[in-house]
N, C-alpha and C. Protein backbone atom coordinates (compact mmCIF):
# COMPACT_ATOMS: atom_id res chain seq x y z
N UNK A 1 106.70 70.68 92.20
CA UNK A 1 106.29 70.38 93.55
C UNK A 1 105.12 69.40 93.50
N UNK A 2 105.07 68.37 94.20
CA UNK A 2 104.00 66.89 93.99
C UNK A 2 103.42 67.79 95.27
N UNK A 3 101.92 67.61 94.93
CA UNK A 3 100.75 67.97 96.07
C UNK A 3 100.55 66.86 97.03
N UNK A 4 100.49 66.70 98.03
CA UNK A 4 99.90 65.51 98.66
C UNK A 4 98.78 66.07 99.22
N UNK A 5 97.63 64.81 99.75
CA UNK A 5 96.62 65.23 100.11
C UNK A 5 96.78 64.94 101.64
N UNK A 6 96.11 65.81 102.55
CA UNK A 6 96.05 66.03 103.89
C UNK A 6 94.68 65.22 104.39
N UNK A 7 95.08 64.50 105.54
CA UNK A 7 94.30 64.10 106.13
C UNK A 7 93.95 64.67 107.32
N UNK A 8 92.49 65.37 107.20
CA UNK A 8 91.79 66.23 108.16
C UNK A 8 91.26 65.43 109.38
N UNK A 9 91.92 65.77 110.83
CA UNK A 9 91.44 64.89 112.07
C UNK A 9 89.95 64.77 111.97
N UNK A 10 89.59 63.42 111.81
CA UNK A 10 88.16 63.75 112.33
C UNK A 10 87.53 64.42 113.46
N UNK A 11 87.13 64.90 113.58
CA UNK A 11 86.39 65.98 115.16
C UNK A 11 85.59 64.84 115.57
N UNK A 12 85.97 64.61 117.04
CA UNK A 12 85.61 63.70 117.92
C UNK A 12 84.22 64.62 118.57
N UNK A 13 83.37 63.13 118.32
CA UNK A 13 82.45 63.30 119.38
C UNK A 13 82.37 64.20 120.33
N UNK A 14 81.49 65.20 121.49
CA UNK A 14 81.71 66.00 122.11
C UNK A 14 80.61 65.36 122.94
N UNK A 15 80.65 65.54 124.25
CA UNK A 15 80.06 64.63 125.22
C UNK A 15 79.69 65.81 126.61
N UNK A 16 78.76 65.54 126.69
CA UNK A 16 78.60 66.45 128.26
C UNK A 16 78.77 65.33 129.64
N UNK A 17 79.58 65.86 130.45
CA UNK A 17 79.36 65.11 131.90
C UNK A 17 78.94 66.05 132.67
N UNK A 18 78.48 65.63 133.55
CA UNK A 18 77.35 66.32 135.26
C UNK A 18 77.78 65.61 135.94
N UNK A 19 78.64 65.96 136.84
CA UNK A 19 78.61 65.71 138.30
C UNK A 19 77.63 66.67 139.20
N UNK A 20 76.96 65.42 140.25
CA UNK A 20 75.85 66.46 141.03
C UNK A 20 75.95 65.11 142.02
N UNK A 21 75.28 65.53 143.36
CA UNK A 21 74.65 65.07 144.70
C UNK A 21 73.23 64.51 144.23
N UNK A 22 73.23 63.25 144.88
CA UNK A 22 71.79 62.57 144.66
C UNK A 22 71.62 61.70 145.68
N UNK A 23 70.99 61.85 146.83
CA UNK A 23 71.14 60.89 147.78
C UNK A 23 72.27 60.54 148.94
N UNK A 24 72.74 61.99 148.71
CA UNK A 24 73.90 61.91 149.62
C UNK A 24 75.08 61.29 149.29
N UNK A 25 75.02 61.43 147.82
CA UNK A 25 76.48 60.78 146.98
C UNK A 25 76.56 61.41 145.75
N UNK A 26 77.95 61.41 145.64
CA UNK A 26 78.00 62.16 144.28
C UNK A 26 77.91 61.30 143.47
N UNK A 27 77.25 61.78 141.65
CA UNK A 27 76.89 60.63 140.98
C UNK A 27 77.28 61.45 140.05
N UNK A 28 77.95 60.69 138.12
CA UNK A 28 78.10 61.54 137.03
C UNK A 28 77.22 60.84 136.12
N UNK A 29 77.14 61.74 134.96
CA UNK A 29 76.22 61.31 134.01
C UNK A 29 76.82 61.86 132.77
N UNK A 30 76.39 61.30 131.75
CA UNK A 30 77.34 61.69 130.43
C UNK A 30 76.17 61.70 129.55
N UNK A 31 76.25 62.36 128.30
CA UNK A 31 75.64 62.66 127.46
C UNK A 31 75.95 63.34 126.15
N UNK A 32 75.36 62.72 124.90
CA UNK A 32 76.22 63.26 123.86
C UNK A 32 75.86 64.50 123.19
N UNK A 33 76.61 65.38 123.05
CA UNK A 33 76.05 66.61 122.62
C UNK A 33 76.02 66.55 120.84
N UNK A 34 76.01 65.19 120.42
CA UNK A 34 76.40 65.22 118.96
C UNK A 34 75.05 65.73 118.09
N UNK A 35 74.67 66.14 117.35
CA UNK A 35 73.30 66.58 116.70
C UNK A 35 73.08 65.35 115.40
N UNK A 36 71.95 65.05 115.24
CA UNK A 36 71.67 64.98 113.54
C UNK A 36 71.38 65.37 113.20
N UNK A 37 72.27 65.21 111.78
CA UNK A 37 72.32 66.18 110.78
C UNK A 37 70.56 66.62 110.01
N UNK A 38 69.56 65.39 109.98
CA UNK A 38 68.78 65.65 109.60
C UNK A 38 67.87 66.34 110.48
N UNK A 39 67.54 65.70 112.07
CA UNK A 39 66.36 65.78 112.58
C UNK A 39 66.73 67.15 113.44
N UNK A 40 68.35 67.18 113.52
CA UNK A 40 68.46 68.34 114.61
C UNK A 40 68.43 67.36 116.22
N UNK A 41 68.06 66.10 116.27
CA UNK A 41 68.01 65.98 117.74
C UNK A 41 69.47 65.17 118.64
N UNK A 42 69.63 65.57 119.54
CA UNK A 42 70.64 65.00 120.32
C UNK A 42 70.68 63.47 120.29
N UNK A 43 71.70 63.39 119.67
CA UNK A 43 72.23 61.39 119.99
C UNK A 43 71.63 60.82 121.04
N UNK A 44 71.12 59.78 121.01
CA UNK A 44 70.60 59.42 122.12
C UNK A 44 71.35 58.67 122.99
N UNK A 45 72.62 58.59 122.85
CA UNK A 45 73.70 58.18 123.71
C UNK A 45 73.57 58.80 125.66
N UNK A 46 73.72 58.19 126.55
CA UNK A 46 73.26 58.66 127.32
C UNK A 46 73.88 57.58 128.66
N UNK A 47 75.04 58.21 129.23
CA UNK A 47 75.93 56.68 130.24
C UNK A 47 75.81 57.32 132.01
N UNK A 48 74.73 56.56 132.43
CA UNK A 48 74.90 57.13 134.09
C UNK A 48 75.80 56.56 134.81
N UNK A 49 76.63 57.24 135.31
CA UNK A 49 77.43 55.89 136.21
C UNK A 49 77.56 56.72 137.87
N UNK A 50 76.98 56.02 138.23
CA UNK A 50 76.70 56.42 139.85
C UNK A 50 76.46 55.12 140.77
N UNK A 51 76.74 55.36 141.84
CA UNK A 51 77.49 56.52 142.54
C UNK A 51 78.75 56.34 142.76
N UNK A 52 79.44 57.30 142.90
CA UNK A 52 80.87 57.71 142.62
C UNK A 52 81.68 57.10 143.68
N UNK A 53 81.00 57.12 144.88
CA UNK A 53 81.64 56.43 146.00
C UNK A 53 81.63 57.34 146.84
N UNK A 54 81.68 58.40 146.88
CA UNK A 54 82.49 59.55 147.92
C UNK A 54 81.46 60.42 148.11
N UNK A 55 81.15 60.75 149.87
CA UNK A 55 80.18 61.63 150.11
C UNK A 55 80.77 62.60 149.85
N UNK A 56 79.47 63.72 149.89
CA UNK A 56 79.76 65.38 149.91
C UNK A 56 80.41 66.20 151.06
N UNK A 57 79.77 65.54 152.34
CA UNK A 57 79.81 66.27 153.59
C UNK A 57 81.61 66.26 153.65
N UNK A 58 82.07 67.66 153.97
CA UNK A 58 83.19 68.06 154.42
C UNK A 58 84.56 67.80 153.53
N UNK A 59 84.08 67.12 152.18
CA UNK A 59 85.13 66.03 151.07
C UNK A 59 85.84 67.43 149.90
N UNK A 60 84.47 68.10 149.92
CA UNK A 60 84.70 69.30 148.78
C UNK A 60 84.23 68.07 147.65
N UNK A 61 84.94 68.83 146.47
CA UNK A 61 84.16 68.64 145.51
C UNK A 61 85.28 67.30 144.64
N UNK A 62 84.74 66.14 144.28
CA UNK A 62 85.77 65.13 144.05
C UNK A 62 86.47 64.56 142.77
N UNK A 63 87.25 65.75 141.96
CA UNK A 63 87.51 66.14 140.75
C UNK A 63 88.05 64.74 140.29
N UNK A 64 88.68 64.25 141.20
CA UNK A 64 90.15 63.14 140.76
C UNK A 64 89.47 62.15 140.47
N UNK A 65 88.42 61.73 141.75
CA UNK A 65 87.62 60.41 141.88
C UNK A 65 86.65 60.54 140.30
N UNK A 66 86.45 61.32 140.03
CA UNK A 66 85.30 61.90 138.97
C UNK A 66 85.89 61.85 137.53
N UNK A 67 87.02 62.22 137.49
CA UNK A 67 87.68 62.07 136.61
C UNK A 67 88.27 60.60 135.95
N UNK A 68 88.90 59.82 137.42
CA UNK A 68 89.09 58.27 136.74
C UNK A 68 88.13 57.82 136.81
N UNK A 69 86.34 58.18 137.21
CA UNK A 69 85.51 57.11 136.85
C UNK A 69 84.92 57.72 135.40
N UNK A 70 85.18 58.44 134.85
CA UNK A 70 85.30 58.96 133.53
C UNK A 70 86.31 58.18 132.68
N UNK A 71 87.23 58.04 132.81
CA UNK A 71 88.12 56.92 132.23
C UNK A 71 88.14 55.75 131.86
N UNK A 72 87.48 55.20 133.34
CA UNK A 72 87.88 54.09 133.66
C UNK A 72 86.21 53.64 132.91
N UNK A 73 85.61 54.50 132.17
CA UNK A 73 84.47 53.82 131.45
C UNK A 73 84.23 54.87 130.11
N UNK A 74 85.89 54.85 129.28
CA UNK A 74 86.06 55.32 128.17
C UNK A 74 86.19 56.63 127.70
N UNK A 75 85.89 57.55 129.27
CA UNK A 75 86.31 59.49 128.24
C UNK A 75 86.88 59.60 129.17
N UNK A 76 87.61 61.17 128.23
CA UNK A 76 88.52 61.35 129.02
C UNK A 76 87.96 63.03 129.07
N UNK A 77 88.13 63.69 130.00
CA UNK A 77 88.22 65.64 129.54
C UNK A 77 89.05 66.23 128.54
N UNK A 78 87.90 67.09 127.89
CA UNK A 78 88.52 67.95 126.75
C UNK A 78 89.48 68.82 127.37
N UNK A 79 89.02 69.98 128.56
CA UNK A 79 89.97 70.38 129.20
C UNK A 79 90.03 70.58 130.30
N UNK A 80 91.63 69.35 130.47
CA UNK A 80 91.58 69.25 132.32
C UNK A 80 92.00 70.41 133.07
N UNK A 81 92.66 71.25 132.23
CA UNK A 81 92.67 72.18 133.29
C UNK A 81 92.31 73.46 133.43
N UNK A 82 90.75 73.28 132.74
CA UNK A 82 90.06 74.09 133.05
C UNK A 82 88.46 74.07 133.98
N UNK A 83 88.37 75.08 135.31
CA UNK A 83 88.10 75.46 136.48
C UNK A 83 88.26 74.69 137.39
N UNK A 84 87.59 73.91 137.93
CA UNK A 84 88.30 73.05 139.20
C UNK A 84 88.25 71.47 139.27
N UNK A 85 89.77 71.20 138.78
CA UNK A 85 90.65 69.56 138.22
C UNK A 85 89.52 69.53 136.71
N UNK A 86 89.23 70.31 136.04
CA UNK A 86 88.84 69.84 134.96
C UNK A 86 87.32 70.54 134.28
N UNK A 87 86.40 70.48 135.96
CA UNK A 87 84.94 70.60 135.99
C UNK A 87 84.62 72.20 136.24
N UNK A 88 83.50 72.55 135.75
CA UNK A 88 83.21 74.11 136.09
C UNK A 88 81.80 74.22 136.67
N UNK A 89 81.77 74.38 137.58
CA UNK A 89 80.32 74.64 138.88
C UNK A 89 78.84 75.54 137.71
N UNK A 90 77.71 74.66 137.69
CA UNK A 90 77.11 75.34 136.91
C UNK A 90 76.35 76.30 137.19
N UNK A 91 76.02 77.06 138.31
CA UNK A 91 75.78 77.77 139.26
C UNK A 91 74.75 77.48 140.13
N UNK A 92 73.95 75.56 139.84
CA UNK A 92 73.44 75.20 140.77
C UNK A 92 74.37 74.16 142.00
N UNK A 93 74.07 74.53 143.20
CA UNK A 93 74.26 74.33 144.51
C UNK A 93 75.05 72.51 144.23
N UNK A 94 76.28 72.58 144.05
CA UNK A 94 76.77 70.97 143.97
C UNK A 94 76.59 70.26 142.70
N UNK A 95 76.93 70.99 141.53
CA UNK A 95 76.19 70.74 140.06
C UNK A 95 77.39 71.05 139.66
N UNK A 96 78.01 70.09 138.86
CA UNK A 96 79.48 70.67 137.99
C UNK A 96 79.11 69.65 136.74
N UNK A 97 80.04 70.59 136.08
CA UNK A 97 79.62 70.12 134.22
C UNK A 97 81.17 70.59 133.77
N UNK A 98 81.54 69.49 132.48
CA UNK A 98 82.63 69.49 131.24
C UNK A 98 82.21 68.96 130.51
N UNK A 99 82.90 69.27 129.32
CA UNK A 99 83.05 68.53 127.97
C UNK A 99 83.79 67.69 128.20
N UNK A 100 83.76 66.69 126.66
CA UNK A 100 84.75 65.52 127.28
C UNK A 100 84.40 64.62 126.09
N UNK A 101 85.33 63.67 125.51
CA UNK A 101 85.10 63.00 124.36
C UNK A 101 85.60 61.66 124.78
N UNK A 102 85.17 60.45 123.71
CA UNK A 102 85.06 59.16 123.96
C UNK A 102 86.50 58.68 123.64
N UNK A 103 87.65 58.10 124.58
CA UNK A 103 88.96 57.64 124.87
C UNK A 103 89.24 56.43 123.67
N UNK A 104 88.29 55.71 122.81
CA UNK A 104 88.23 55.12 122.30
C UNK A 104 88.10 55.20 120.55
N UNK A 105 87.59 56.47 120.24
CA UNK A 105 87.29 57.07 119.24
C UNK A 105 88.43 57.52 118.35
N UNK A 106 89.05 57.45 117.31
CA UNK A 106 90.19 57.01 116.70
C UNK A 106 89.90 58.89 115.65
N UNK A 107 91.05 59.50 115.64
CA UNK A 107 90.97 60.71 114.61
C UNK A 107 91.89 60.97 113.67
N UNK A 108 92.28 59.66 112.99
CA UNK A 108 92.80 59.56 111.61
C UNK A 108 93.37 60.75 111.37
């Protein structure tokens, strides 16, 4: 039996997004949860992209819109279908948070 060697996916980047209200608009923010290895401190990667377009008043909460402007500037959600279209309410008042990795990032 010939062994071959396995190629282990690289583990993609892991990224935090925040959707929250700022001014009477919803706005997201991204951030990398990656560590170094030496110092221990968070990547300093760090992508605001606001505002989203879409007020709060009476809209609910704007998973879809939130989601392709996540895309449409390289991540995508780790998992969309988990709590609501993707995002999970962080128990402050209009504050939602996911994971989510970079659409561009290649895992051999």
């Amino acid at each position: 039996m010939t062994e071959t060697d396995q190629n282990t996916p690289a583990a993609r980047a892991v990224y935090r997004a925040q959707a929250f209200i700022r001014h009477g608009r919803w706005h997201l923010e991204v951030a990398s949860l990656d560590r170094e290895p030496d110092t221990g401190d968070t990547e300093a990667l760090l992508v605001t992209l606001w505002p989203v377009g879409e007020t709060p008043e009476g809209n609910g909460f704007p998973a879809d819109s939130l989601r392709a402007e996540l895309r449409d500037n390289g991540f995508a959600l780790a998992d969309p279908d988990q709590g609501t279209g993707g995002w999970t309410p962080t128990g402050d008042q209009d504050r939602y948070t996911t994971a989510c990795y970079r659409t561009d990032e290649t895992t051999a």
